[in-house]
Protein backbone atom coordinates (compact mmCIF):
# COMPACT_ATOMS: atom_id res chain seq x y z
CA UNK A 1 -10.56 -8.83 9.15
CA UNK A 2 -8.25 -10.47 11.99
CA UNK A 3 -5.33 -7.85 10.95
CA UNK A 4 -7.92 -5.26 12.16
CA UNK A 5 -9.45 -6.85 15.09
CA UNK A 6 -6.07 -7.48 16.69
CA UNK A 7 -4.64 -4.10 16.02
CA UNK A 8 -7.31 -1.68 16.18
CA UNK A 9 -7.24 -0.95 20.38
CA UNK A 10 -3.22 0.08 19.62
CA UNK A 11 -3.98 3.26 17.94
CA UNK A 12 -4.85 6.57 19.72
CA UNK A 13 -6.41 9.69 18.75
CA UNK A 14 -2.54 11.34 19.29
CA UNK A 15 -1.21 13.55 16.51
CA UNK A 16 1.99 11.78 16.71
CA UNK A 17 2.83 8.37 15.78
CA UNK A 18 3.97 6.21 17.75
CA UNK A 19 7.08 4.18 17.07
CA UNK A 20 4.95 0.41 17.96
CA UNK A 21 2.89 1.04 15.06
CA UNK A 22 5.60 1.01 12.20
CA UNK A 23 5.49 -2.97 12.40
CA UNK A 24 1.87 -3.16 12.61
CA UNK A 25 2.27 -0.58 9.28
CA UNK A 26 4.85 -2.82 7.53
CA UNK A 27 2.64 -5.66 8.19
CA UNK A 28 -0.40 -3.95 6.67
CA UNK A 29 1.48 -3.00 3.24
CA UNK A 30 2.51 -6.46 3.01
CA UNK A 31 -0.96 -7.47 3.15
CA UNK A 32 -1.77 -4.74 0.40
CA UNK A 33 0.68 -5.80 -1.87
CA UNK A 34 -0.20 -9.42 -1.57
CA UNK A 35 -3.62 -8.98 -2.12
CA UNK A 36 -2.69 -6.40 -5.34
CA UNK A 37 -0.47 -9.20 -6.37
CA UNK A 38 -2.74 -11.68 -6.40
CA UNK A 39 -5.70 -9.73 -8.10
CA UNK A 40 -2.76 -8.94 -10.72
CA UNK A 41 -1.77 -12.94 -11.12
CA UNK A 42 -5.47 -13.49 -11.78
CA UNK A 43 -5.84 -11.88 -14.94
CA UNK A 44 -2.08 -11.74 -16.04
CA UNK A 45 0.94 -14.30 -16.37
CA UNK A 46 3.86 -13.73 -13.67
CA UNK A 47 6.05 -12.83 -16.64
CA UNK A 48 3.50 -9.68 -17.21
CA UNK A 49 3.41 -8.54 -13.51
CA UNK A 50 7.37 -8.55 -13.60
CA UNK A 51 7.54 -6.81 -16.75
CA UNK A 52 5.02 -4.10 -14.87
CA UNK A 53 6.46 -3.70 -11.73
CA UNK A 54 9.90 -3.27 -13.82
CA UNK A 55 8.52 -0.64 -16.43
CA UNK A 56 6.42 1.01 -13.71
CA UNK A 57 9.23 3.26 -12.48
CA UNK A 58 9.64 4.48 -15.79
CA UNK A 59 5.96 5.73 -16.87
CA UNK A 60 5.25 6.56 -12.95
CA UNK A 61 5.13 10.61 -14.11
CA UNK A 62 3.09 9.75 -17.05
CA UNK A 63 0.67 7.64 -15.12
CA UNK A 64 0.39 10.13 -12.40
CA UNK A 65 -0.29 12.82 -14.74
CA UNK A 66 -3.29 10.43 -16.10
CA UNK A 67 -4.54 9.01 -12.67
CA UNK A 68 -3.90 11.33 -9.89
CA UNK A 69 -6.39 10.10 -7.45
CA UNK A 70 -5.75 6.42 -7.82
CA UNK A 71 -1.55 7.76 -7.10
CA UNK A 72 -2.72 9.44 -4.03
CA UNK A 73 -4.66 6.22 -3.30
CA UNK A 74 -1.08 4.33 -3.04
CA UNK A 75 0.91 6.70 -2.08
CA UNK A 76 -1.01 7.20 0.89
CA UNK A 77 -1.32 3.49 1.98
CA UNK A 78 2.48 3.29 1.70
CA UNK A 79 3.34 6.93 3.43
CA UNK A 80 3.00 6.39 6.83
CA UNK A 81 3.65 9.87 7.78
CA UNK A 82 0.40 10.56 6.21
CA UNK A 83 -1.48 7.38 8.10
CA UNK A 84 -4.29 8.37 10.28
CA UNK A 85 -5.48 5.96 13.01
């Protein structure tokens, strides 16, 4: 909640980005992956993540093909050409 209350005056209604909010975006997919990460080390063993993130590349097409909205889900928090304000 403080990531948004100290960032959410920066952003305007433009159609363009601006270039001040690509660290405020870098700091907000850290924040994503952190929190994925540590949902993930919950329920599996580091060795298990690794092995995932390292196979993931691999069966990406497959998994897309089989979960198309929850790929547009991540793809969109990590394309910031496609982040709204």
């Amino acid at each position: 909640m403080a990531f948004m209350e100290q960032y959410c005056n920066k952003f305007t209604d433009d159609d363009e980005n601006k270039l001040e909010y690509t660290p405020i975006h870098e700091e907000f997919i850290h924040i994503c992956e952190d929190s994925i990460e540590s949902k993930l080390l919950e329920n599996f063993s580091q060795e298990d993540v690794d092995g995932f993130y390292k196979n993931f590349a691999s069966v990406y097409p497959t998994f897309k093909e089989k979960n198309p909205d929850t790929c547009d889900v991540l793809n969109g928090m990590i394309d910031f050409s496609h982040f709204k304000a």
